[in-house]
Protein backbone atom coordinates (compact mmCIF):
# COMPACT_ATOMS: atom_id res chain seq x y z
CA UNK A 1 -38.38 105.51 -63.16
CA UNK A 2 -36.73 102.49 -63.46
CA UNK A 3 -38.55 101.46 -59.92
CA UNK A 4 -42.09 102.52 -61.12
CA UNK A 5 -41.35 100.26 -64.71
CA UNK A 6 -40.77 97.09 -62.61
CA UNK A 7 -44.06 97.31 -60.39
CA UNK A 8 -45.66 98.81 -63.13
CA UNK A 9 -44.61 94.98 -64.68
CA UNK A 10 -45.33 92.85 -62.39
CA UNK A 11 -49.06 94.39 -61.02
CA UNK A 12 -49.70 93.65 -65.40
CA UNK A 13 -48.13 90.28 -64.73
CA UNK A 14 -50.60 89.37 -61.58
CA UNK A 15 -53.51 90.76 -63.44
CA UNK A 16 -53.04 88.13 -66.38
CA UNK A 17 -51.92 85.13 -64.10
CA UNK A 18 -55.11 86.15 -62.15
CA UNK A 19 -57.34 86.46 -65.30
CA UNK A 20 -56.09 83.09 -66.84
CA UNK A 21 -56.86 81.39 -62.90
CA UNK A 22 -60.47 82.74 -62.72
CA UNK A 23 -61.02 81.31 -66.62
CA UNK A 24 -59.52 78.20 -66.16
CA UNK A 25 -60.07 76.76 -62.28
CA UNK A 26 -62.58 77.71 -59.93
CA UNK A 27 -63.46 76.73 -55.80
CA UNK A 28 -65.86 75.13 -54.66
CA UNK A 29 -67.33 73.87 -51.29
CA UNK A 30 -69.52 71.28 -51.23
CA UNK A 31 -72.88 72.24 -49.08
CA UNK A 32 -74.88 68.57 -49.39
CA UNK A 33 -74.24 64.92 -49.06
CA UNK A 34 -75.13 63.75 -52.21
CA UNK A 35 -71.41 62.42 -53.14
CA UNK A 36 -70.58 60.72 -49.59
CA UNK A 37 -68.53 58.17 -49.01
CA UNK A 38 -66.26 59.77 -52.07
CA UNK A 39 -66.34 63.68 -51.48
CA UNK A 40 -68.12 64.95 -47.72
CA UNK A 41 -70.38 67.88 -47.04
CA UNK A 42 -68.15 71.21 -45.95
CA UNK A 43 -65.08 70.05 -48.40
CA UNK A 44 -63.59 72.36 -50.76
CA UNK A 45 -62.42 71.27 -54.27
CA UNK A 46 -60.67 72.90 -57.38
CA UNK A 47 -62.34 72.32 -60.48
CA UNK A 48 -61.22 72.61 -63.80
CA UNK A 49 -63.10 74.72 -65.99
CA UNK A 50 -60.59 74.59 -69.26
CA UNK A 51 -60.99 70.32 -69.58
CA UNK A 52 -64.27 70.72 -71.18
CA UNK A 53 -63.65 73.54 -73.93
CA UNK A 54 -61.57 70.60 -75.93
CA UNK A 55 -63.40 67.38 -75.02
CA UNK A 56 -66.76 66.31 -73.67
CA UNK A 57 -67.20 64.65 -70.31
CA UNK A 58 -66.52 61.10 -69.46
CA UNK A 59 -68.39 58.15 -68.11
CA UNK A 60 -67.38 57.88 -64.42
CA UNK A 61 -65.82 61.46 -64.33
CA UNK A 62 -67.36 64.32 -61.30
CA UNK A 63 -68.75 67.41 -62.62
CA UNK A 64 -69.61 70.24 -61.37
CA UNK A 65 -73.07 71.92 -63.42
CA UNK A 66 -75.85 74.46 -63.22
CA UNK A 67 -79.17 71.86 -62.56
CA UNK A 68 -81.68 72.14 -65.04
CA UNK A 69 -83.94 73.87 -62.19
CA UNK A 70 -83.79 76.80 -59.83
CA UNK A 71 -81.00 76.14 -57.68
CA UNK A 72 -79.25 78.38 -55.49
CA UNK A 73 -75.54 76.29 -55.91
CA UNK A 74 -74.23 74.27 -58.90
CA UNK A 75 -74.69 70.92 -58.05
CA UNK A 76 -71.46 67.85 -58.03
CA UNK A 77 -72.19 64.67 -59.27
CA UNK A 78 -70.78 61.59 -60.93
CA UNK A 79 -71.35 61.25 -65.13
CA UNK A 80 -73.74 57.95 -65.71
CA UNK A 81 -75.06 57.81 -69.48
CA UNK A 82 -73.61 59.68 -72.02
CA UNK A 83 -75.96 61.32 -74.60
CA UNK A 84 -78.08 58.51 -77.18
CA UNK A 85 -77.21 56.24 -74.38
CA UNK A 86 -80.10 54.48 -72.60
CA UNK A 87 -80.03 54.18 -68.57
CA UNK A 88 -81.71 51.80 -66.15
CA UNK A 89 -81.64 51.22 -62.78
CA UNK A 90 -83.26 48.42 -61.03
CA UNK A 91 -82.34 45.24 -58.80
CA UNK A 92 -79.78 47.30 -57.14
CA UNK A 93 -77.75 48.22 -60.23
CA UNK A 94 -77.18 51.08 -62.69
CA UNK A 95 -77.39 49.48 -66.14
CA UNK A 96 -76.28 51.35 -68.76
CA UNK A 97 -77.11 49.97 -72.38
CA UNK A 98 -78.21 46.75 -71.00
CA UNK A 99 -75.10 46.41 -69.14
CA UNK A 100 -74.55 46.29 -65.66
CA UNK A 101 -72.46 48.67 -63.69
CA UNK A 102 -69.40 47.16 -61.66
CA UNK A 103 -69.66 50.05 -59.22
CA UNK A 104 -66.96 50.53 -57.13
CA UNK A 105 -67.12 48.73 -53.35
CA UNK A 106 -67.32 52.63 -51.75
CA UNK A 107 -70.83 52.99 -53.82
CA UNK A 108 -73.88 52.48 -51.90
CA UNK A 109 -76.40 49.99 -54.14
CA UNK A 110 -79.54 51.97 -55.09
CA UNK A 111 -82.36 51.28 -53.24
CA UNK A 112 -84.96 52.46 -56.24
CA UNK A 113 -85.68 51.29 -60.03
CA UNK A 114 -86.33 54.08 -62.62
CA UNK A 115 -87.43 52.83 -66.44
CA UNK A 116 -85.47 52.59 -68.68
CA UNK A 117 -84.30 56.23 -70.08
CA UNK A 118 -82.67 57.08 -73.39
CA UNK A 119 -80.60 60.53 -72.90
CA UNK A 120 -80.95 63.18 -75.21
CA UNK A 121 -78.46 64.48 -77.54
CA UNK A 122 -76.10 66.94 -76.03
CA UNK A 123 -77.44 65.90 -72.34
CA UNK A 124 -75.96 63.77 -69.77
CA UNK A 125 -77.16 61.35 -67.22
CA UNK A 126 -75.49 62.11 -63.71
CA UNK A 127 -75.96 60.32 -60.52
CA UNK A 128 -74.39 60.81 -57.05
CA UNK A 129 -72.03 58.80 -55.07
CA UNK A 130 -74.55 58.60 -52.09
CA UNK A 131 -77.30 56.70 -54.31
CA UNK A 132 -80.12 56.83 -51.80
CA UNK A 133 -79.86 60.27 -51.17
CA UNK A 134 -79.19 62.40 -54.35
CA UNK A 135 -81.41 64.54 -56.60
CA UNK A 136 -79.75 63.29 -59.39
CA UNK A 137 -80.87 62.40 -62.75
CA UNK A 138 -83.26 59.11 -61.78
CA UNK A 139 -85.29 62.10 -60.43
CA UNK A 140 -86.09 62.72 -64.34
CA UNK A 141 -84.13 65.17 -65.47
CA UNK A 142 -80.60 65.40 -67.51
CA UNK A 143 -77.80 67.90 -67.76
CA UNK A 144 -77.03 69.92 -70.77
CA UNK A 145 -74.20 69.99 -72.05
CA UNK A 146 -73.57 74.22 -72.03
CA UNK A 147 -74.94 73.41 -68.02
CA UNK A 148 -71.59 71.69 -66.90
CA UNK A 149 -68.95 74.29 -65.58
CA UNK A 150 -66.30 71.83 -65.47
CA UNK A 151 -64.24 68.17 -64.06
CA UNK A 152 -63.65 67.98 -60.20
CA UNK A 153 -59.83 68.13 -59.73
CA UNK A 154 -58.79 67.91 -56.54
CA UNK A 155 -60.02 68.68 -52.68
CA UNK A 156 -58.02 70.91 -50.86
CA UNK A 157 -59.89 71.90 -47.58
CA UNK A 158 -59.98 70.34 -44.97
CA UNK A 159 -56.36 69.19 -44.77
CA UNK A 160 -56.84 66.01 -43.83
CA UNK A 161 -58.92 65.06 -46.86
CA UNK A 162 -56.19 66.68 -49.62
CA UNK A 163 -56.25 64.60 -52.38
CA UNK A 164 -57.25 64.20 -56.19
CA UNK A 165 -60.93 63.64 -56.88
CA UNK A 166 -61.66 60.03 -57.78
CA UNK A 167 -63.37 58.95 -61.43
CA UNK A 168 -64.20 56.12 -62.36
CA UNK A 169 -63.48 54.36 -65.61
CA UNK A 170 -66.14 51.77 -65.83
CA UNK A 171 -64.21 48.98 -68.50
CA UNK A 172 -66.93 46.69 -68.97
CA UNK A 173 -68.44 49.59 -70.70
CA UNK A 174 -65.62 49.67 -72.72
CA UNK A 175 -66.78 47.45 -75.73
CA UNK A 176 -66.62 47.38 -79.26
CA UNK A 177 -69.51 49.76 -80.02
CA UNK A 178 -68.52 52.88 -82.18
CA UNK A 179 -65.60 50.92 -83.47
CA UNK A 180 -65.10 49.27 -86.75
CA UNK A 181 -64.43 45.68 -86.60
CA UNK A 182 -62.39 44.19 -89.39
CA UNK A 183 -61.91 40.64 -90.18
CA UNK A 184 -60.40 38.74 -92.27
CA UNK A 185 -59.19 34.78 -93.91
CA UNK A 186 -56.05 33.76 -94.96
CA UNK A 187 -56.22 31.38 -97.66
C-alpha cells in the first residue's frame, strides 16, 4: 500500500510539473530566414509564455506571435514601435519617433522606405533581423497585443548554436518622454 501511495505521488507530482511547463514555456523551431544573422532557419528555441501575463513587450525584445493573417506557423520577430509610437524607415534606417535606430553591426540596413506609420493602441510594430527579407510589419500590418504568445528565451537545438536569445535595448530611445521633469532655483 505503502508502494502504490508513493507512485500514486509522484505520477500527481509529474502531472503538475508538466501542466505548469506547457503554461509557462513552449518549443519552437524556426522554419524561415526572416531573423538571420541572429537566430537561423531549422533552430529550436524555448520561449517564455509567463513574461507577458505581468508586463508588456519591450523595444528590441524577440517575440514569438500569431500574424494578423492566415498563417500556418506563429511567426519570430524583433519588437520595433511600441503602440502610439510612430515608425519610419527610409535612407537605410528604422526611425522610430523621429529618431534614428543605432542598430546593432549584425543587422542588415534596409534596403526599402515605408511612410511614416503611427501604431495603434494595443498593437506593436515588429520587424525581422534579416531586413531585406522579412514579412514583417513595413509590409503594413501590426501585431496585437492578445496575438503575441510570448519572449524568445533561449536556442537549444542544434548544439552548437546553445545560447540565450539576443534583445536589444536601443538607449538612444531611452529619453525623457513619459517622465516628469522637475526643475528648480536656489536663491
Amino acid at each position: 500500500m505503502k508502494i502504490l501511495r508513493e507512485v500514486g505521488i509522484t505520477v500527481l507530482i509529474a502531472v503538475v510539473v508538466f501542466v505548469l511547463l506547457q503554461l509557462n514555456v513552449q518549443s519552437y523551431t524556426v522554419v524561415m530566414s526572416s531573423m538571420e544573422p541572429n537566430i537561423h532557419e531549422g533552430e529550436c528555441i524555448v520561449v517564455n509564455k509567463a513574461t507577458y501575463r505581468s508586463s508588456d513587450p519591450q523595444r528590441g525584445q524577440v517575440i514569438i506571435f500569431v500574424p494578423p493573417f492566415d498563417s500556418p506557423h506563429p511567426f519570430i520577430k524583433r519588437v520595433i514601435g511600441l503602440p502610439g509610437e510612430i515608425v519610419e524607415i527610409k535612407d537605410g534606417k528604422v526611425f522610430v519617433n523621429d529618431t534614428p535606430l543605432d542598430e546593432e553591426d549584425t543587422i542588415p540596413s534596409p534596403n526599402y522606405t515605408m511612410p511614416a506609420k503611427k501604431i495603434p493602441e494595443n498593437e506593436y510594430f515588429v520587424l525581422g533581423d534579416n531586413r531585406n527579407s522579412s514579412n514583417d510589419s513595413h509590409s503594413g500590418w501590426t501585431v496585437p497585443r492578445d496575438n503575441i504568445i510570448g519572449k524568445s528565451w533561449f536556442i537549444y537545438w542544434p548544439p552548437s548554436s546553445l545560447g540565450v536569445v539576443k534583445h536589444y535595448s536601443y538607449p538612444e530611445l531611452l529619453g525623457t518622454e513619459g517622465q516628469e521633469i522637475v526643475s528648480y532655483q536656489s536663491l
